[in-house]
N, C-alpha and C. Protein backbone atom coordinates (compact mmCIF):
# COMPACT_ATOMS: atom_id res chain seq x y z
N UNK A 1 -3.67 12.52 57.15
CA UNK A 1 -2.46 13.27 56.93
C UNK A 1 -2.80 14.52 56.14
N UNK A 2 -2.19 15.25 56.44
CA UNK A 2 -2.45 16.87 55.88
C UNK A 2 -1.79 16.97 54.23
N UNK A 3 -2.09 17.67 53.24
CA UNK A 3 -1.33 17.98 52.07
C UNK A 3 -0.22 18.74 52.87
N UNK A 4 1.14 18.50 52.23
CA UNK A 4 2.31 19.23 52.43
C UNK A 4 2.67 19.97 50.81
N UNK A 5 1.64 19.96 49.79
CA UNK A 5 1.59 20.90 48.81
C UNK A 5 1.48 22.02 48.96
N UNK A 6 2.20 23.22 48.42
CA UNK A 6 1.73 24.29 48.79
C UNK A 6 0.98 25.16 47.33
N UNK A 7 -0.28 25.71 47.81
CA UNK A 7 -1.25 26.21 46.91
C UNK A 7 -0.28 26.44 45.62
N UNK A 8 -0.93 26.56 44.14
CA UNK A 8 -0.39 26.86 43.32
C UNK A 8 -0.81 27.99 42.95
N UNK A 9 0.26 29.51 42.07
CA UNK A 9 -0.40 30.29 42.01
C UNK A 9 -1.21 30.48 40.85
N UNK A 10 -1.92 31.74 40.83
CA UNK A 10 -2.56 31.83 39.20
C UNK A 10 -1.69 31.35 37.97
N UNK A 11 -0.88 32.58 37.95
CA UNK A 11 0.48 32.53 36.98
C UNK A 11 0.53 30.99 36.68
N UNK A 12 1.04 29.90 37.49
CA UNK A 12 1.48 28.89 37.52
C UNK A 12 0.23 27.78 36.52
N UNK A 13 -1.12 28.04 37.28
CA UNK A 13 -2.50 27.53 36.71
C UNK A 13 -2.62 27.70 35.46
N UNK A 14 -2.28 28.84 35.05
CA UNK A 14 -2.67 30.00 33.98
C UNK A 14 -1.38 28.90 32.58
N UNK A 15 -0.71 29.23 33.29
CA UNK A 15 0.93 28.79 32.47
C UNK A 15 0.18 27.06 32.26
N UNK A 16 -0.01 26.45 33.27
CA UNK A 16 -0.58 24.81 32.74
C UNK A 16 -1.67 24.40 32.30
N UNK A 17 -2.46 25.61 31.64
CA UNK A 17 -3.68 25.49 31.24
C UNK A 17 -3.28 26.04 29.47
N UNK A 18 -2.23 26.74 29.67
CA UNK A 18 -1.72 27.22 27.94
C UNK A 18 -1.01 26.30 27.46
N UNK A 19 -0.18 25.77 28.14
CA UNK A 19 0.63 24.55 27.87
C UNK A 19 -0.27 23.36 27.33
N UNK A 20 -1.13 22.96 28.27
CA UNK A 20 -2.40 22.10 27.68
C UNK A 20 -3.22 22.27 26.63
N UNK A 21 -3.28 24.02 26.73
CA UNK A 21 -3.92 24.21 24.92
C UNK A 21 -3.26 24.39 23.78
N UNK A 22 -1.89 23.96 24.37
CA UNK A 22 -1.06 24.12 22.98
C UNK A 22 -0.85 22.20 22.92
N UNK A 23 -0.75 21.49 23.68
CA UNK A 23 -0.71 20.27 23.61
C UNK A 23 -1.62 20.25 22.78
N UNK A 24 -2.96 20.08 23.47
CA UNK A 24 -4.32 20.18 22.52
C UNK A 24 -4.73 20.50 21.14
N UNK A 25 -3.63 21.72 20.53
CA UNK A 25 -4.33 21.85 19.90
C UNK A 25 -3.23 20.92 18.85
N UNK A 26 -1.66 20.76 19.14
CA UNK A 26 -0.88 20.04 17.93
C UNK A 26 -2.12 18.64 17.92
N UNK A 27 -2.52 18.04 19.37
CA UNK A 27 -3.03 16.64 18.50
C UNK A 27 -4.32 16.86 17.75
N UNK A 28 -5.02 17.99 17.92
CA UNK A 28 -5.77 17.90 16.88
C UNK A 28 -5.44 18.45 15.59
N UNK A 29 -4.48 19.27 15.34
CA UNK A 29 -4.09 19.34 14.37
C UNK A 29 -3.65 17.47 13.64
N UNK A 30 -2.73 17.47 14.42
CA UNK A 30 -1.87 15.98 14.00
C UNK A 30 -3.41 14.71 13.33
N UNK A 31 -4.45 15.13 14.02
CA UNK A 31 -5.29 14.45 13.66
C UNK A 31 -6.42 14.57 12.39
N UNK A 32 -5.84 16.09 12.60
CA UNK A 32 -6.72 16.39 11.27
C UNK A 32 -5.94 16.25 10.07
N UNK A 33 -4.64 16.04 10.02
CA UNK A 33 -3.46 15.99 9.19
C UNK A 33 -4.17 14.79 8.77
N UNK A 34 -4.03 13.76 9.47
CA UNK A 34 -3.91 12.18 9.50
C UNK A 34 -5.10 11.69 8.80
N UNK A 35 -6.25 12.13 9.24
CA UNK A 35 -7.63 12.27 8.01
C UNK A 35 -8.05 12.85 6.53
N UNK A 36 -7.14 13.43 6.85
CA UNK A 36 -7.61 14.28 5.25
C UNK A 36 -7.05 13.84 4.23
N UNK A 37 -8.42 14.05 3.63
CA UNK A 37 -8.14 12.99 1.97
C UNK A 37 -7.06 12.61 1.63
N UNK A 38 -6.37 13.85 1.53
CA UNK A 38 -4.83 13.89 0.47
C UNK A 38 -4.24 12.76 1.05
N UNK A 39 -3.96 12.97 2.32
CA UNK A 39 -3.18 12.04 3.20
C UNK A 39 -3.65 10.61 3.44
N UNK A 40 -5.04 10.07 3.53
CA UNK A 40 -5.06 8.64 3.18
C UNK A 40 -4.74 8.56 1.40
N UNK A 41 -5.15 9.43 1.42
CA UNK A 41 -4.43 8.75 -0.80
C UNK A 41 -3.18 8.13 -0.43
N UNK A 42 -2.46 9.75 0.07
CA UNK A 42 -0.70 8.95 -0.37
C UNK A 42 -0.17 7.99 0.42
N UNK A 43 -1.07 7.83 1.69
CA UNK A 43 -0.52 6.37 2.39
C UNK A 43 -1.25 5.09 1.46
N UNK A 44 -2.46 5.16 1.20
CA UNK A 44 -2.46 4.17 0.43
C UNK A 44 -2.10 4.20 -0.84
N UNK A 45 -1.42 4.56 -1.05
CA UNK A 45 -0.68 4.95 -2.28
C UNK A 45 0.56 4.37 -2.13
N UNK A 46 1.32 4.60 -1.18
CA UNK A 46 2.66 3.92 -0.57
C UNK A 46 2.14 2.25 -0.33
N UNK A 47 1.29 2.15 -0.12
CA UNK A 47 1.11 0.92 0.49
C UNK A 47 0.83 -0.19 -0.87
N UNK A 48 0.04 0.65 -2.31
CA UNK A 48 -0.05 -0.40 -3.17
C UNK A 48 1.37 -0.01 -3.79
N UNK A 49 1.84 0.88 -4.33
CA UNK A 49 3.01 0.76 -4.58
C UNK A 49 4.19 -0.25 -3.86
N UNK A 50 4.27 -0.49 -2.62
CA UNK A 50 5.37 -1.32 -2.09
C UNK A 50 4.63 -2.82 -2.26
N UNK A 51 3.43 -2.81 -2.22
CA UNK A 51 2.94 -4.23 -2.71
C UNK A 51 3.29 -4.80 -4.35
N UNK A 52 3.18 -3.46 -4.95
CA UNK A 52 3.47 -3.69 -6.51
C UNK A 52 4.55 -4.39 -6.74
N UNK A 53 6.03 -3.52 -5.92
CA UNK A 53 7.45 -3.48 -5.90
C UNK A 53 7.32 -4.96 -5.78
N UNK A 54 7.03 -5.33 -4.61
CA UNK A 54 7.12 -6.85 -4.02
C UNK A 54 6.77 -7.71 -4.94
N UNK A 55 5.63 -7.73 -5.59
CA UNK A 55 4.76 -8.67 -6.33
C UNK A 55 5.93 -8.40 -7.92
N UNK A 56 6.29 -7.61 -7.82
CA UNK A 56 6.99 -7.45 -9.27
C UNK A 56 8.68 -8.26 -9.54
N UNK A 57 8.93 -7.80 -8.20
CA UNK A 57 10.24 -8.92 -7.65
C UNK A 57 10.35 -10.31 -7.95
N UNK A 58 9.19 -10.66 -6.73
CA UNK A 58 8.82 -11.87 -7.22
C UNK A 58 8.70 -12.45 -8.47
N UNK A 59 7.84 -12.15 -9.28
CA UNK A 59 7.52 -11.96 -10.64
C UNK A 59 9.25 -12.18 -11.24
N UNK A 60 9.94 -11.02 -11.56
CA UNK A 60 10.96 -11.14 -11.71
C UNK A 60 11.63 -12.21 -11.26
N UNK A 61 11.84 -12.65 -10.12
CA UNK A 61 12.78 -13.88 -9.96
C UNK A 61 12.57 -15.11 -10.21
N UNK A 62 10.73 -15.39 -10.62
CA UNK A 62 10.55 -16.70 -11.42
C UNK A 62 11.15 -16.51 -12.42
N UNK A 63 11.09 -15.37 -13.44
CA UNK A 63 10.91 -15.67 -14.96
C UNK A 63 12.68 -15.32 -15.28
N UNK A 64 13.53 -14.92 -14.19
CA UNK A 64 14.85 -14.94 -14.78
C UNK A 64 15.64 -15.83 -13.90
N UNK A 65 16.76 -16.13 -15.06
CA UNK A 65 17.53 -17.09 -14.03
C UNK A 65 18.59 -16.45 -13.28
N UNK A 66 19.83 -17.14 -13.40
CA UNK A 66 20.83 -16.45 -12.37
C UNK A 66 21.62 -15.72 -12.64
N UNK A 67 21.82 -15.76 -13.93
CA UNK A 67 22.50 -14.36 -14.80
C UNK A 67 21.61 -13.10 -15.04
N UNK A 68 20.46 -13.43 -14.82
CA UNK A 68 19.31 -12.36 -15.34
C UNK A 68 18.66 -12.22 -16.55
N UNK A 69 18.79 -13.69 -17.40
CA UNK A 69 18.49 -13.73 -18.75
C UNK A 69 17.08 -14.20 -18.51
N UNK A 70 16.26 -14.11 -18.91
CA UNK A 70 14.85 -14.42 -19.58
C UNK A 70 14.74 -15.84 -19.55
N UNK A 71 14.09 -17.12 -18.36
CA UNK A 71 13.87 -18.13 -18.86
C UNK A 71 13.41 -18.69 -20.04
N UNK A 72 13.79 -19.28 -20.99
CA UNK A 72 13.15 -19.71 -22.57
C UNK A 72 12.18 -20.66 -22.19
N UNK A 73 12.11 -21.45 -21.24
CA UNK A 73 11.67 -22.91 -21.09
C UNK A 73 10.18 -21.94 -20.66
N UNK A 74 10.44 -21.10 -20.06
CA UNK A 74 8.50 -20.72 -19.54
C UNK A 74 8.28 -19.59 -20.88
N UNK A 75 9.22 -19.11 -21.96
CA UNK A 75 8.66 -18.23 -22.99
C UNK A 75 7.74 -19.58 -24.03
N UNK A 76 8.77 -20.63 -23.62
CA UNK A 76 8.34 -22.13 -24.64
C UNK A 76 6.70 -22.61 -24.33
N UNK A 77 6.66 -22.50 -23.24
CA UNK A 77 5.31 -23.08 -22.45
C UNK A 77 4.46 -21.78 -22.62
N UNK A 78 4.53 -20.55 -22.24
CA UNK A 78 3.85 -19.50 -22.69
C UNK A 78 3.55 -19.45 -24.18
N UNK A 79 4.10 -20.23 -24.77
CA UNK A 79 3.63 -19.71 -26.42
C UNK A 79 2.95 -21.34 -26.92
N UNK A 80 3.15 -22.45 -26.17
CA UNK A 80 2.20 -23.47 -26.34
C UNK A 80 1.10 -23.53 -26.16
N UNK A 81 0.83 -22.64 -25.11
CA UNK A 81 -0.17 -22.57 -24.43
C UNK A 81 -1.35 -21.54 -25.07
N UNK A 82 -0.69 -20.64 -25.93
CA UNK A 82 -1.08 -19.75 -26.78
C UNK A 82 -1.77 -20.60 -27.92
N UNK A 83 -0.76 -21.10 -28.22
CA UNK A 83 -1.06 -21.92 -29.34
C UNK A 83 -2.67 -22.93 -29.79
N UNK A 84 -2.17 -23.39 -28.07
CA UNK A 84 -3.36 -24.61 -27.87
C UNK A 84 -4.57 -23.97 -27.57
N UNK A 85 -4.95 -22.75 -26.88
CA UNK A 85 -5.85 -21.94 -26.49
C UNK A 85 -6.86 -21.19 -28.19
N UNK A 86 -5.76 -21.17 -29.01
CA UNK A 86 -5.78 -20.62 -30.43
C UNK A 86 -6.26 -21.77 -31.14
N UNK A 87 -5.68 -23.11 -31.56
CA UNK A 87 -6.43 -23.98 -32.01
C UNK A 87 -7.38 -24.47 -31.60
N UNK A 88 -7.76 -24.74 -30.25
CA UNK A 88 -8.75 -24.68 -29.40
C UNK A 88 -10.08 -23.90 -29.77
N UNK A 89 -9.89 -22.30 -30.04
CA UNK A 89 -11.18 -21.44 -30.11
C UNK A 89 -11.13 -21.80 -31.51
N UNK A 90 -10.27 -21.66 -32.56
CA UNK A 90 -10.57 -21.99 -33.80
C UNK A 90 -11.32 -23.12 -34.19
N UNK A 91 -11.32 -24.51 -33.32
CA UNK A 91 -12.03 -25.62 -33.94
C UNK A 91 -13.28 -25.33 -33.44
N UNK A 92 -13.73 -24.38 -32.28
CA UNK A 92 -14.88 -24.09 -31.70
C UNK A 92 -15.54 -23.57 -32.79
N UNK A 93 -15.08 -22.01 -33.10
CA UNK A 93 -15.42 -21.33 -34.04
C UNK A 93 -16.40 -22.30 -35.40
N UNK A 94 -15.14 -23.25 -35.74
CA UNK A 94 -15.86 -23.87 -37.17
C UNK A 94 -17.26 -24.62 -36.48
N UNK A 95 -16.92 -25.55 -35.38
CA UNK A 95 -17.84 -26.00 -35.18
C UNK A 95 -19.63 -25.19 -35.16
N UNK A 96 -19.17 -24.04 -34.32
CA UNK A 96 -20.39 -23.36 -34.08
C UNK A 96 -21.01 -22.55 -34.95
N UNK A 97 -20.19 -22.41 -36.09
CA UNK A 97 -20.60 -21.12 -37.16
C UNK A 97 -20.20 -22.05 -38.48
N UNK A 98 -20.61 -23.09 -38.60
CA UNK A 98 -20.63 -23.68 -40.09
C UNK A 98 -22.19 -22.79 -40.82
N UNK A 99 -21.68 -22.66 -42.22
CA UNK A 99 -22.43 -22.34 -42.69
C UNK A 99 -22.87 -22.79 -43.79
């Protein structure tokens, strides 16, 4: 079967060959955007920040209750634990450094 296209002219060639170098050149621009330093910083920058947010939430919704007050019962256990960690190195201390 024969082409029923009919030749294209210069003009026309000319016109889809500028069009293509303007395609061309936004994606390499777009790509050089997308590499450069600055620009992985602030995406990973966005990315530990919204991990922070998240992890901080969380955080937040163990340690308060449903009014938003400050659990006492884990400030109680946080400061036993202090405590025991403290008498703990202290009996070490005597033990290891009698003099």
């Amino acid at each position: 079967m024969a082409d029923t296209k009919e030749p294209r002219s210069t003009d026309e060639i000319e016109a889809d060959l500028a069009s293509s170098r303007d395609r061309l050149a936004r994606t390499v621009d777009e790509l050089a955007f997308r590499a450069s330093p600055a620009e992985i910083k602030r995406r990973q920058m966005a990315k530990v920040d919204a991990k922070k947010a998240e992890l901080l939430g969380q955080v937040d919704d163990k340690v308060r209750d449903e009014q938003g007050d400050i659990r006492l019962d884990l400030v109680a256990y946080a400061l036993g634990a202090v405590a025991g960690v403290s008498f703990v190195l202290g009996l070490a201390r005597r033990v290891f450094y009698r003099g």
